[in-house]
C-alpha atoms as a PDB file:
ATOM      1  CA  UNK A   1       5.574   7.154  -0.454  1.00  0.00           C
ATOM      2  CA  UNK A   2       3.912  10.750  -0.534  1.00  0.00           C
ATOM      3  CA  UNK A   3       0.423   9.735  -1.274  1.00  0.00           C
ATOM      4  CA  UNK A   4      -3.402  11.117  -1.965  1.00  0.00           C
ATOM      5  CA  UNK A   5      -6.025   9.317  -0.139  1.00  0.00           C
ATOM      6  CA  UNK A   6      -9.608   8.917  -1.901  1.00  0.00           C
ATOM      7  CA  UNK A   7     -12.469   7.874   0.163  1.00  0.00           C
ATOM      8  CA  UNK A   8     -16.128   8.726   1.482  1.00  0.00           C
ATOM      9  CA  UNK A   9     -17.917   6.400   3.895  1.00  0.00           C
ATOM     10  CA  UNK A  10     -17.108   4.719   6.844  1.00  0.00           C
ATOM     11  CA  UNK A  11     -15.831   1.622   5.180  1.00  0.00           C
ATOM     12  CA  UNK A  12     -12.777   3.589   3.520  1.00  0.00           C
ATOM     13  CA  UNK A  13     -12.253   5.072   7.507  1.00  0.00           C
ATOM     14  CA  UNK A  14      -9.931   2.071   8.505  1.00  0.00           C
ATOM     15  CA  UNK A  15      -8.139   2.013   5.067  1.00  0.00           C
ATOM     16  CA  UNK A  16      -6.819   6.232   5.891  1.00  0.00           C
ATOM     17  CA  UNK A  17      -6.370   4.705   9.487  1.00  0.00           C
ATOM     18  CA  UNK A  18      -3.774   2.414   7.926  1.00  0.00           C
ATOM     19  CA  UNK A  19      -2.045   4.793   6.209  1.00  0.00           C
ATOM     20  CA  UNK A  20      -1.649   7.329   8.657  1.00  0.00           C
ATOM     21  CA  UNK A  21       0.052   4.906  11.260  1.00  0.00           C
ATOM     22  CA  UNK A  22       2.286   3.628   8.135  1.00  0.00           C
ATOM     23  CA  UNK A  23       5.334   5.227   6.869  1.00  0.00           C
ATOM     24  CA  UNK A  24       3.675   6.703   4.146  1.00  0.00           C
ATOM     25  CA  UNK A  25       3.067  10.337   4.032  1.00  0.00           C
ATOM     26  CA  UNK A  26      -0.728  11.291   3.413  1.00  0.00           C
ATOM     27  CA  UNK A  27      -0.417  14.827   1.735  1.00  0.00           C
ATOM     28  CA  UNK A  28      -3.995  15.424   1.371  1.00  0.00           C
ATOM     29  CA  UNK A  29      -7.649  13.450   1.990  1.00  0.00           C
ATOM     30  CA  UNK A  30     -10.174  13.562  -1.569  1.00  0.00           C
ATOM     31  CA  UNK A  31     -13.135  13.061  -0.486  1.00  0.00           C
ATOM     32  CA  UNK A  32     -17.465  14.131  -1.807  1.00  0.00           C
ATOM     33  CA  UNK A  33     -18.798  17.050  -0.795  1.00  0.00           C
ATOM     34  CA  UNK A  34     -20.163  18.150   2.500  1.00  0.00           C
ATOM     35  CA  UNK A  35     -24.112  16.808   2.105  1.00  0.00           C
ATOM     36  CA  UNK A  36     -27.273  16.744   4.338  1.00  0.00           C
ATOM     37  CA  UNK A  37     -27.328  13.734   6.550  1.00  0.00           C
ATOM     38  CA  UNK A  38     -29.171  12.636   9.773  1.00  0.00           C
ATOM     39  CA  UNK A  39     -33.082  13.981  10.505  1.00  0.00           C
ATOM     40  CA  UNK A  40     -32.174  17.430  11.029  1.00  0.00           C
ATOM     41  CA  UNK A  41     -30.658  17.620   7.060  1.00  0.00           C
ATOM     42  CA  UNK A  42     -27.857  19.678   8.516  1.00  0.00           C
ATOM     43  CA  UNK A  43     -24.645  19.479   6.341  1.00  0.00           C
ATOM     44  CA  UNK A  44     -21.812  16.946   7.518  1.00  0.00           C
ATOM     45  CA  UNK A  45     -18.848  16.423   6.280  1.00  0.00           C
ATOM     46  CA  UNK A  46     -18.126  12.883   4.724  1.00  0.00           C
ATOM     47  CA  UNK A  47     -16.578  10.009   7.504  1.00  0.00           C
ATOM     48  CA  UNK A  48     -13.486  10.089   5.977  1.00  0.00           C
ATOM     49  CA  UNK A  49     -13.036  14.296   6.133  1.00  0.00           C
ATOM     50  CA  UNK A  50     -14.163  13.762   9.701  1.00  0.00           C
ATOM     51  CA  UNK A  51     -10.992  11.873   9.996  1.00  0.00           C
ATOM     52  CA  UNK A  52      -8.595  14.133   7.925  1.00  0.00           C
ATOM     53  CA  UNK A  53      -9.736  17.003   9.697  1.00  0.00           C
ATOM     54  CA  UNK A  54      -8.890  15.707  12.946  1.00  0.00           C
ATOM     55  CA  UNK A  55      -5.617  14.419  11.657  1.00  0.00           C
ATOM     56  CA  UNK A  56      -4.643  17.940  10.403  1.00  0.00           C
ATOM     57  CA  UNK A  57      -4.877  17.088   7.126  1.00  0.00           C
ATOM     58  CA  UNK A  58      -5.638  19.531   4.192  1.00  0.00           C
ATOM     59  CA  UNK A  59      -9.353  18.288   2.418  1.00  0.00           C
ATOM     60  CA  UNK A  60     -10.753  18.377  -0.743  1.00  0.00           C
ATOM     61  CA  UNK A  61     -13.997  18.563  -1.449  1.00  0.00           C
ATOM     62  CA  UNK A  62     -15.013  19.132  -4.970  1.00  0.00           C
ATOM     63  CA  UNK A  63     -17.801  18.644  -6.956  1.00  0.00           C
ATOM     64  CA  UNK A  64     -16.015  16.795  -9.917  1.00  0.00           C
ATOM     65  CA  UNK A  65     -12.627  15.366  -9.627  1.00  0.00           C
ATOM     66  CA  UNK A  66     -11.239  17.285 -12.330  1.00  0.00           C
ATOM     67  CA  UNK A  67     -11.721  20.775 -10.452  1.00  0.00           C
ATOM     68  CA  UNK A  68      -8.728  19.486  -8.186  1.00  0.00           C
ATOM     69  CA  UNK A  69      -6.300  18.371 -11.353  1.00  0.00           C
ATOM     70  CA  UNK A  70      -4.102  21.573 -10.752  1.00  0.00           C
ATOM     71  CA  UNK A  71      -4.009  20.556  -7.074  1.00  0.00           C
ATOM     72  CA  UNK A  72      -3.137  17.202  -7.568  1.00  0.00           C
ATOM     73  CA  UNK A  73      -0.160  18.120 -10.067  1.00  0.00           C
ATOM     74  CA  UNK A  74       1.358  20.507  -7.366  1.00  0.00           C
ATOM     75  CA  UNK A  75       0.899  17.789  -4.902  1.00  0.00           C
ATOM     76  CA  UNK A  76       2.991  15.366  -7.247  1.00  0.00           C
ATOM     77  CA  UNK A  77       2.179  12.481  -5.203  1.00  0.00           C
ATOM     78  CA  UNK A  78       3.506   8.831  -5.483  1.00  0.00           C
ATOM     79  CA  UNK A  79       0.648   7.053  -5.678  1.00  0.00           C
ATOM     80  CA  UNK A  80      -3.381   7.690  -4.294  1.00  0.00           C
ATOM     81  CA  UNK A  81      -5.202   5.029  -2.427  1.00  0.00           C
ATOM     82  CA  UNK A  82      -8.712   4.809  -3.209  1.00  0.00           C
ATOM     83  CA  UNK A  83     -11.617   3.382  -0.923  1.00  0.00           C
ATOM     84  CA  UNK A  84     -15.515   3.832  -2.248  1.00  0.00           C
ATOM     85  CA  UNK A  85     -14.829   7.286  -2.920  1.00  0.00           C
ATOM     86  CA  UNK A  86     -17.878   7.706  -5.022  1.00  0.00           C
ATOM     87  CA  UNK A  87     -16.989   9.740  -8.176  1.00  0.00           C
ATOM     88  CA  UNK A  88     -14.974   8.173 -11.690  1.00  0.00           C
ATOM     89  CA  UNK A  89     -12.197   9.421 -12.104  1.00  0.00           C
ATOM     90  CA  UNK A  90     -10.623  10.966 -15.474  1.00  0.00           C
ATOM     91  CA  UNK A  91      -7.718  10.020 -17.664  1.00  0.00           C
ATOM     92  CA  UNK A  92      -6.668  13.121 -17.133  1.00  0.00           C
ATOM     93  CA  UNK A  93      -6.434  12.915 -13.271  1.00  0.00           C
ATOM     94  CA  UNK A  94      -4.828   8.826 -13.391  1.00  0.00           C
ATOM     95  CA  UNK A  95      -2.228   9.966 -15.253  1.00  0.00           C
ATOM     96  CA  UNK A  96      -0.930  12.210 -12.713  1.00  0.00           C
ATOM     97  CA  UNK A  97       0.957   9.737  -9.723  1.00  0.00           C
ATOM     98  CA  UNK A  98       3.681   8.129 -10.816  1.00  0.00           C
ATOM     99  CA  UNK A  99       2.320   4.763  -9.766  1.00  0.00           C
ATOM    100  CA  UNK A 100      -1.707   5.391 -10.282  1.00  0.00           C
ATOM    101  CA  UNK A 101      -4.634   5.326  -8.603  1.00  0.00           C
ATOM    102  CA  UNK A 102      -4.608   2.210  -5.524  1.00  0.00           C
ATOM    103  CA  UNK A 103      -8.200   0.660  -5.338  1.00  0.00           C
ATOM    104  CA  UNK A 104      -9.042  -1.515  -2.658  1.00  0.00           C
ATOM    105  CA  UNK A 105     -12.307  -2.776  -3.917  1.00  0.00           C
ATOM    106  CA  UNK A 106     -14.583  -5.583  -1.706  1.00  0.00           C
ATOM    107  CA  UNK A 107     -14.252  -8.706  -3.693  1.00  0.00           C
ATOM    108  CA  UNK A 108     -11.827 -11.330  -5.928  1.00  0.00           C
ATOM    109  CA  UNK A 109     -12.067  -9.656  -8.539  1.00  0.00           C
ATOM    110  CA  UNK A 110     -12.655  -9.699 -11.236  1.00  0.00           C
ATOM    111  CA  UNK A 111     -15.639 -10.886  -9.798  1.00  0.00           C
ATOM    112  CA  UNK A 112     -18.179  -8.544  -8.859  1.00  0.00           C
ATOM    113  CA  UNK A 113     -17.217  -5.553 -10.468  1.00  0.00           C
ATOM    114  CA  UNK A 114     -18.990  -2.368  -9.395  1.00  0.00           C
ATOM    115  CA  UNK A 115     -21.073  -0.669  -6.702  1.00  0.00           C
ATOM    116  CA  UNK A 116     -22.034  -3.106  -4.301  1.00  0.00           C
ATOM    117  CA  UNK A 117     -19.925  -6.007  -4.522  1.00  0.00           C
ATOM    118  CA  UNK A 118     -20.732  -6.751  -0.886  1.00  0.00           C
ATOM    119  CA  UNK A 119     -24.359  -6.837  -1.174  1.00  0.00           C
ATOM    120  CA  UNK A 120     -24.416  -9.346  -4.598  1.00  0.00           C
ATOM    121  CA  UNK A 121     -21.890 -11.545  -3.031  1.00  0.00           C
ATOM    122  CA  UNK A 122     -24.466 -12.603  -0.337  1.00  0.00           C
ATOM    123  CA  UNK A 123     -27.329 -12.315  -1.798  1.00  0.00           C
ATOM    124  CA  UNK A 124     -25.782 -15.013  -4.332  1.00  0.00           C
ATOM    125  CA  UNK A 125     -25.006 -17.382  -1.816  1.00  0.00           C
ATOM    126  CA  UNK A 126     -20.876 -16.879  -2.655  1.00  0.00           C
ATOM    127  CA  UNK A 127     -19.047 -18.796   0.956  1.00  0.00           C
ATOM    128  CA  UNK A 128     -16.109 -16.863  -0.026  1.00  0.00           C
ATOM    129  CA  UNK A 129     -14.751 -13.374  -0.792  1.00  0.00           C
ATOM    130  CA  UNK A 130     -12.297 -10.258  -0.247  1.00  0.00           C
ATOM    131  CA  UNK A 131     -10.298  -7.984  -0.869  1.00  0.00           C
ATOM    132  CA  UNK A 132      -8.704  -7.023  -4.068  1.00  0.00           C
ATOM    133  CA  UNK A 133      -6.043  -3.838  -4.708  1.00  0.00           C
ATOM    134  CA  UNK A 134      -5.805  -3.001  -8.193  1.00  0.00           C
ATOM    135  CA  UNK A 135      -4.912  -0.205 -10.558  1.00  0.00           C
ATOM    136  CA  UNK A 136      -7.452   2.220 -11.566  1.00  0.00           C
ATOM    137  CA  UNK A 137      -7.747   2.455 -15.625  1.00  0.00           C
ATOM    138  CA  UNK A 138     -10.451   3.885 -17.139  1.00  0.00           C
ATOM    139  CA  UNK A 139     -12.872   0.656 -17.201  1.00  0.00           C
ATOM    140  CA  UNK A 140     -15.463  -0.065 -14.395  1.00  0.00           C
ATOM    141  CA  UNK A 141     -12.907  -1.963 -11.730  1.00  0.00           C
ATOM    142  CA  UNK A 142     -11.177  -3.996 -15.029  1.00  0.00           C
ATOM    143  CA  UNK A 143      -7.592  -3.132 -13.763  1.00  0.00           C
ATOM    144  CA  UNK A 144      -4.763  -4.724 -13.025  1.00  0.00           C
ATOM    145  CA  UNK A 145      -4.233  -6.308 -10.031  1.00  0.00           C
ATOM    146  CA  UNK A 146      -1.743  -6.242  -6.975  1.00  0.00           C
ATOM    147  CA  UNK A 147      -3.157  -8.425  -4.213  1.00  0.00           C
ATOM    148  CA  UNK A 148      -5.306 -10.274  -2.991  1.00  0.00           C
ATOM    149  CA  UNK A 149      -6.954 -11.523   0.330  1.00  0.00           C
ATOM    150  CA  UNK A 150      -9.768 -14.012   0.889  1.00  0.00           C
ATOM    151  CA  UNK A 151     -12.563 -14.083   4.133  1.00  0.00           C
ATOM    152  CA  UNK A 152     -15.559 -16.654   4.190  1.00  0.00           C
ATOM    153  CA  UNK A 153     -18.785 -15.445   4.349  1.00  0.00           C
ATOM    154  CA  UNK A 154     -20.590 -16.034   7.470  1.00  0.00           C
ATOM    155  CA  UNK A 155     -23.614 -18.038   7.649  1.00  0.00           C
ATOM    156  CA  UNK A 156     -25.798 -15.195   9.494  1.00  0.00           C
ATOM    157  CA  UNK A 157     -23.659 -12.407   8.039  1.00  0.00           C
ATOM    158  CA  UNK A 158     -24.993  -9.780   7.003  1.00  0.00           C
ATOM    159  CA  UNK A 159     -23.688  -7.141   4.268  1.00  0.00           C
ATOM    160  CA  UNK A 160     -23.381  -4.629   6.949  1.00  0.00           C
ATOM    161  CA  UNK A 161     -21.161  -7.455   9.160  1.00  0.00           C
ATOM    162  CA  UNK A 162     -19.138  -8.395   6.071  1.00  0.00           C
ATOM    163  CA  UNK A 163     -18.155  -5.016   5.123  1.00  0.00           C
ATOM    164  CA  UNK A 164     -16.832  -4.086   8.649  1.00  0.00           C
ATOM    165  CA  UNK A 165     -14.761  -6.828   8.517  1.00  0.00           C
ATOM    166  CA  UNK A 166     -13.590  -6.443   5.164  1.00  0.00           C
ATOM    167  CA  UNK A 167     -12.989  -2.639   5.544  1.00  0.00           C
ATOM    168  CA  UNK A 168     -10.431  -3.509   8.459  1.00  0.00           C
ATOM    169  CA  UNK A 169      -8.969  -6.483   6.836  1.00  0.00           C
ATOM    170  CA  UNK A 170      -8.224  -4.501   3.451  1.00  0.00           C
ATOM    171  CA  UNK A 171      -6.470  -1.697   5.092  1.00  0.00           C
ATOM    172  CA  UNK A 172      -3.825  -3.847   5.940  1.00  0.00           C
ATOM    173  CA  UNK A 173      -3.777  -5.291   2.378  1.00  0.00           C
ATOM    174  CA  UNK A 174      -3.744  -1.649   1.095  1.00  0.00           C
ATOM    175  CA  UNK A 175      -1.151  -0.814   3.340  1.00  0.00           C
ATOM    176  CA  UNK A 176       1.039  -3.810   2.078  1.00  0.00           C
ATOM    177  CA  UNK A 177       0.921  -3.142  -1.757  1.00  0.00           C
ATOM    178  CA  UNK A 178       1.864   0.469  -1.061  1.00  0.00           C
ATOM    179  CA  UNK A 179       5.045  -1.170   1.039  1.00  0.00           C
ATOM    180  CA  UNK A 180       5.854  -3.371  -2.343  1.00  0.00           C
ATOM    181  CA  UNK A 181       5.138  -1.121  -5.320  1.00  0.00           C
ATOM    182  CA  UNK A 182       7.540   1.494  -3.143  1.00  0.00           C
ATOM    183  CA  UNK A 183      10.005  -1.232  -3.101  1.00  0.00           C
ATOM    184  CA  UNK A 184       9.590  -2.324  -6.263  1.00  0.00           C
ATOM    185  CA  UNK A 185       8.737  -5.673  -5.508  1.00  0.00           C
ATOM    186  CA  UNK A 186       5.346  -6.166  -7.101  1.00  0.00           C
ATOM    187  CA  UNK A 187       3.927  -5.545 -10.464  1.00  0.00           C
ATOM    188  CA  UNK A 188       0.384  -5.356 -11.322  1.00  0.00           C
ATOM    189  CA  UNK A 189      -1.128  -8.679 -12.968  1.00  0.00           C
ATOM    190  CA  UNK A 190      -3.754  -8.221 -15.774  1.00  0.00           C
ATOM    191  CA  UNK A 191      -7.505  -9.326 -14.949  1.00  0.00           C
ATOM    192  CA  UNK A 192      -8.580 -12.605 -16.261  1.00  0.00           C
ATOM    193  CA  UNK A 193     -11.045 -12.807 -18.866  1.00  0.00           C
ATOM    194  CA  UNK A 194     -13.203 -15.404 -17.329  1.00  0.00           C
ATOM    195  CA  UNK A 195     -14.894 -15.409 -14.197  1.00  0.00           C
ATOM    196  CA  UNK A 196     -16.776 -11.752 -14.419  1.00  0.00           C
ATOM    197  CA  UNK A 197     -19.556 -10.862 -12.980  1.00  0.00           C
ATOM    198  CA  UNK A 198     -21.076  -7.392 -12.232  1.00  0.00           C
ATOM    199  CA  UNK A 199     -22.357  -5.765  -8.905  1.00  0.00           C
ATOM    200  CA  UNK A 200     -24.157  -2.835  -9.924  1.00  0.00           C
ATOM    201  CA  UNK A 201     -25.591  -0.182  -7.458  1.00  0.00           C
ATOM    202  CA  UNK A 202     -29.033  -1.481  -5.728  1.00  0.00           C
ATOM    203  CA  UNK A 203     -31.613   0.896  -5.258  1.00  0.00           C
ATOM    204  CA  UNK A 204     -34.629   0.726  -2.920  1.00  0.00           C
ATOM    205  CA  UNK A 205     -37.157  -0.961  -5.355  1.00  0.00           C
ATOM    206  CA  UNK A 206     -34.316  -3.658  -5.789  1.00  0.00           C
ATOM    207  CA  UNK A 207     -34.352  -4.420  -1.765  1.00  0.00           C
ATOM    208  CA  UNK A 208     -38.229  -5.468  -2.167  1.00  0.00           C
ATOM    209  CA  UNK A 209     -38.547  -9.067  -1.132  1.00  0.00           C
ATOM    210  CA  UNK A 210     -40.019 -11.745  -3.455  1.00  0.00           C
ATOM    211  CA  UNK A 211     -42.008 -13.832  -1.256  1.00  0.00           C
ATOM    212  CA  UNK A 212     -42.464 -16.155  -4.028  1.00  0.00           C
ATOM    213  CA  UNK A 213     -38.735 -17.503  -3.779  1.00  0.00           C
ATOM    214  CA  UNK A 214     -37.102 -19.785  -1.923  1.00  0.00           C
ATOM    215  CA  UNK A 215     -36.662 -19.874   1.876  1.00  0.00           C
ATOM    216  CA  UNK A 216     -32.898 -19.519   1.253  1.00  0.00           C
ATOM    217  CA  UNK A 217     -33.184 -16.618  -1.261  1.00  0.00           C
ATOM    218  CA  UNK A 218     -35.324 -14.408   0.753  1.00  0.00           C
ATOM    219  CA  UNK A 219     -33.243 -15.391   3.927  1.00  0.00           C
ATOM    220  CA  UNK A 220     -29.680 -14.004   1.376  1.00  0.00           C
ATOM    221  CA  UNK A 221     -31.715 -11.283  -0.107  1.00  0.00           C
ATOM    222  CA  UNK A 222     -32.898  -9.482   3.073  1.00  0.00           C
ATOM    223  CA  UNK A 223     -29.212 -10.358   4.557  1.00  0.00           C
ATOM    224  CA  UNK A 224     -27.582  -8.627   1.253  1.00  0.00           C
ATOM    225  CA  UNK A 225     -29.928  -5.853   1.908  1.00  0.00           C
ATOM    226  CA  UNK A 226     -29.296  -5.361   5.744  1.00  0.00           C
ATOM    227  CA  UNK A 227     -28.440  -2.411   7.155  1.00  0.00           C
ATOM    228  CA  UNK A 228     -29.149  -0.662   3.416  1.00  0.00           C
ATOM    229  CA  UNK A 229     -30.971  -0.108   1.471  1.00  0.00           C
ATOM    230  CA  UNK A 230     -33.125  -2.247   3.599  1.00  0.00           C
ATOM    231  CA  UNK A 231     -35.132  -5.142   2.558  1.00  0.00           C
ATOM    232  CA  UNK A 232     -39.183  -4.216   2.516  1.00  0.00           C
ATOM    233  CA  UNK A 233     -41.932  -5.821   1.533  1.00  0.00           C
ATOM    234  CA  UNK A 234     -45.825  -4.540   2.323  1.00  0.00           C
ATOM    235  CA  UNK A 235     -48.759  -4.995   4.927  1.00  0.00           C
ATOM    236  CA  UNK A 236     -52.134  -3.555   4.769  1.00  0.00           C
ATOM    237  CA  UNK A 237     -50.681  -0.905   1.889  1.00  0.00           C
ATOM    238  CA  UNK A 238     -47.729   0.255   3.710  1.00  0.00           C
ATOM    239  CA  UNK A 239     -44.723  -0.438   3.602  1.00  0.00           C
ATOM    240  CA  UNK A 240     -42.779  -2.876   6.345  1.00  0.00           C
ATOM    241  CA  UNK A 241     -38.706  -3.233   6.634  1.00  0.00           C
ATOM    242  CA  UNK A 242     -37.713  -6.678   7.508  1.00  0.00           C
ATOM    243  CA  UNK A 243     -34.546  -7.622   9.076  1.00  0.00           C
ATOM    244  CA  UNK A 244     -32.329 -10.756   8.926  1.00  0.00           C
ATOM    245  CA  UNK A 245     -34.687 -13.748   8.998  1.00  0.00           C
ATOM    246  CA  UNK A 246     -34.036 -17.448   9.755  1.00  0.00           C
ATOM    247  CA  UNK A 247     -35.652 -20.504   7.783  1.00  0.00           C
ATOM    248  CA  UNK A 248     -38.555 -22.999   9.534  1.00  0.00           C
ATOM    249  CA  UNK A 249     -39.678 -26.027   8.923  1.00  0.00           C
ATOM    250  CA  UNK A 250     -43.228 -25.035   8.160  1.00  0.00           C
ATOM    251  CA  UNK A 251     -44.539 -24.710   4.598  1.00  0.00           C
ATOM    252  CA  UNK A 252     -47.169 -21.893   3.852  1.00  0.00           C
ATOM    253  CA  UNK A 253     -48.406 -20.140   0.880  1.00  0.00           C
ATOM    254  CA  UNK A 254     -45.800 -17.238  -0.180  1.00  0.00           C
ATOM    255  CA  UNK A 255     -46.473 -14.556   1.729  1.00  0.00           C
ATOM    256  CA  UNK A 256     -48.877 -15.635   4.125  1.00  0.00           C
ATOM    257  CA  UNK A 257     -48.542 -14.604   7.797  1.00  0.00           C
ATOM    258  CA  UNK A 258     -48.837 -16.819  10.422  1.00  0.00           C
ATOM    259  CA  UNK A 259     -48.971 -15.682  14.371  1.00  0.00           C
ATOM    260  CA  UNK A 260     -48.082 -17.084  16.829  1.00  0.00           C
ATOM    261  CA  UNK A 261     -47.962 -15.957  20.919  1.00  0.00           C
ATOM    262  CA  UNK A 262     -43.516 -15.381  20.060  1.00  0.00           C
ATOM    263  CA  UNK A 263     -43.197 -16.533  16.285  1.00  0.00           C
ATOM    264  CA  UNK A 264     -43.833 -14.927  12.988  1.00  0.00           C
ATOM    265  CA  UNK A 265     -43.865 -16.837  10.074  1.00  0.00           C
ATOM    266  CA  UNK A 266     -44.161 -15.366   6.624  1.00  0.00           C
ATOM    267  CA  UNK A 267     -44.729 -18.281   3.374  1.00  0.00           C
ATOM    268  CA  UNK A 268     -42.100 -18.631   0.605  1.00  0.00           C
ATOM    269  CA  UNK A 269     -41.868 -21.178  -2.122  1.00  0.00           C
ATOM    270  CA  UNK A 270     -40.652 -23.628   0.008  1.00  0.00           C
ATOM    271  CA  UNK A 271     -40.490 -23.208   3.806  1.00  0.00           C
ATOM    272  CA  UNK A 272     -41.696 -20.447   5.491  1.00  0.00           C
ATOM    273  CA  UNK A 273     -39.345 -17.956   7.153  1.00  0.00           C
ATOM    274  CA  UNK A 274     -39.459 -16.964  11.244  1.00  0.00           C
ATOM    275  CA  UNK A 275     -39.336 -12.951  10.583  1.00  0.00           C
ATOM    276  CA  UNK A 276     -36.873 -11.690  14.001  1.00  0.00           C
ATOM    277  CA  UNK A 277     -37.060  -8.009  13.727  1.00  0.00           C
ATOM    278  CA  UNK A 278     -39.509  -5.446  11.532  1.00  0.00           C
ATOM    279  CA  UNK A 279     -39.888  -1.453  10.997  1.00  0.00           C
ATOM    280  CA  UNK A 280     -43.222  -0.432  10.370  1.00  0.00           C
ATOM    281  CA  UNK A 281     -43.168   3.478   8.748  1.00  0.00           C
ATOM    282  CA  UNK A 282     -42.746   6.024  11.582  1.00  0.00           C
ATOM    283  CA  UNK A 283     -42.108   3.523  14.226  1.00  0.00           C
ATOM    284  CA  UNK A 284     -38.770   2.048  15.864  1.00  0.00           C
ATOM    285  CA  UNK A 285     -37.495  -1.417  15.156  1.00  0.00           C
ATOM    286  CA  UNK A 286     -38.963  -4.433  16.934  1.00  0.00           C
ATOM    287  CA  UNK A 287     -39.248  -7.785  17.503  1.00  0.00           C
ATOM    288  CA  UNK A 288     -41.865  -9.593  15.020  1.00  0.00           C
ATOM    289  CA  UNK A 289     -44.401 -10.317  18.151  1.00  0.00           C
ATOM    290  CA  UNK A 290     -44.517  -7.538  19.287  1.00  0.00           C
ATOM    291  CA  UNK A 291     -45.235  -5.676  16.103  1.00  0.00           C
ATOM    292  CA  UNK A 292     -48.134  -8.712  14.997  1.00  0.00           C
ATOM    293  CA  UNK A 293     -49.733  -8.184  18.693  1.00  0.00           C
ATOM    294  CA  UNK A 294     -49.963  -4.483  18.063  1.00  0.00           C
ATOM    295  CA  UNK A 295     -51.589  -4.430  14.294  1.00  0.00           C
ATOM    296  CA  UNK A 296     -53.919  -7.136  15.641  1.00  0.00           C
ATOM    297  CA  UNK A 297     -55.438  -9.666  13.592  1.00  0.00           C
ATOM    298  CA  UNK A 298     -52.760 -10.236  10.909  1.00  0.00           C
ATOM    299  CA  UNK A 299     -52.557 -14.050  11.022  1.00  0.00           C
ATOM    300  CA  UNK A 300     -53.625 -15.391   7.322  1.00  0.00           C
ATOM    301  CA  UNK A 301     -53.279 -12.146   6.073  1.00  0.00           C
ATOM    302  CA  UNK A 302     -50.570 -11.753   2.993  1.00  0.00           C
ATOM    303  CA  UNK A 303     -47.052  -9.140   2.951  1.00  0.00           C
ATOM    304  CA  UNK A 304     -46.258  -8.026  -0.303  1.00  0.00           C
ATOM    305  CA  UNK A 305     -49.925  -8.160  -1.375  1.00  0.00           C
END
């Protein structure tokens, strides 16, 4: 099929990977805008242009989807893929391929519909998810659907983890329902009624750990928030990013430090946690001892205070 690939990040990377080593003929890469990124600010284009522009494929770039409609209708593609490319999409602009918009979205659906379907799916304590292509209508991932894959959540993973894996092992799913809906052999299946949940976007006040939860929910929650938007709590009125933790045996009072000569251990509402890497502001990421050796005298004091 002649096709229009949709992406951003460098989840939707492996999915245009996919395509390009397919039979399928990628006419041109949709993709945001060029924006600031890394210290310097400078302008960089988005992973997925990287890609296309490497590949010798034409890029667009605009500010609104609709800006490109014209485009899109001279194109007259098949179908587009779509992988987190960040924008809704008009009626308008669906209407154009002959078999719709392709979303490869990182979940069963329709479970965890939205934003960060990764990120709620851990930090709920789901042992399974996926993969799920569907078409785009004009609801918030409600379409129907054309496949499926399952993968068990890891124990230790992290959202970061998950996503890699799921970002590889969805390109081949993508890749496969392009195959069947170009041979006919697969017609999209209308979303169940029951069984919805929603994943909406989480912002950095959201990645703030409760201390006053479980051991297990503050060991999900700073998994589901790892590598972003990072899962922070406070010390001495600033503000310290904690990495993946694992659960002790010890009980202390939520939030309460306790240091040790190579332990950390931070109170929840059950057992404490062992903290194994933190980012104080300005500084690199290290281990937990080393940081409590260097701010001296933290043992009894309280994070998130």
């Amino acid at each position: 099929m002649r096709v229009v690939f949709a992406g951003t990040p460098e989840a939707a990377v492996p999915s245009l990977q996919a395509i390009l080593r397919s039979r399928h003929e990628v006419l041109a890469v949709l993709t945001r805008p060029d924006a600031p990124a890394g210290r310097g600010r400078s302008t960089r284009r988005s992973p997925v242009g990287q890609v296309a522009d490497e590949a010798g494929i034409p890029v667009l770039t605009p500010g609104r989807p609709r800006e490109v409609a014209g485009q899109l209708r001279e194109l007259n593609p098949d179908a587009c893929p779509v992988v987190a490319y960040g924008a809704l999409l008009p009626g308008d602009l669906l209407a154009i391929p002959q078999h719709g918009w392709i979303n490869l979205h990182f979940s069963l659906l329709p479970a965890w519909r939205g934003a960060a379907p990764v990120q709620h799916a851990i930090a709920h304590g789901d042992e399974v998810t996926g993969a799920t292509t569907f078409v785009i209508d004009e609801g918030m991932d409600t379409g129907p659907v054309l496949g499926r894959m399952t993968a068990a959540i890891g124990r230790r993973e992290t959202s970061g983890d998950l996503l890699e894996r799921l970002a590889v092992t969805g390109a081949d799913l993508l890749v496969a329902t392009l195959d069947a809906l170009e041979s006919g052999a697969l017609e999209p299946d209308p979303q169940p009624y029951d069984g919805v949940s929603l994943a909406p976007k989480i912002t950095v006040d959201d990645a703030r750990i409760d201390w006053g939860t479980p051991a297990f929910a503050v060991d999900r929650h700073v998994r589901a928030m790892t590598p972003a938007p990072g899962a922070w709590t406070t010390f001495r009125g600033e503000r310290l990013k904690i990495l993946p933790v694992s659960v002790a045996e010890e009980e202390l009072a939520p939030g309460v430090l306790r240091v040790g000569k190579r332990t950390v251990l931070v109170g929840t509402a059950t057992q404490a946690v062992e903290l194994g890497q933190v980012q104080a502001v300005g500084k690199k990421v290290m281990d937990a001892a080393a940081w409590a050796r260097g701010v001296r005298d933290s043992d009894g004091e309280v994070l998130g205070g």
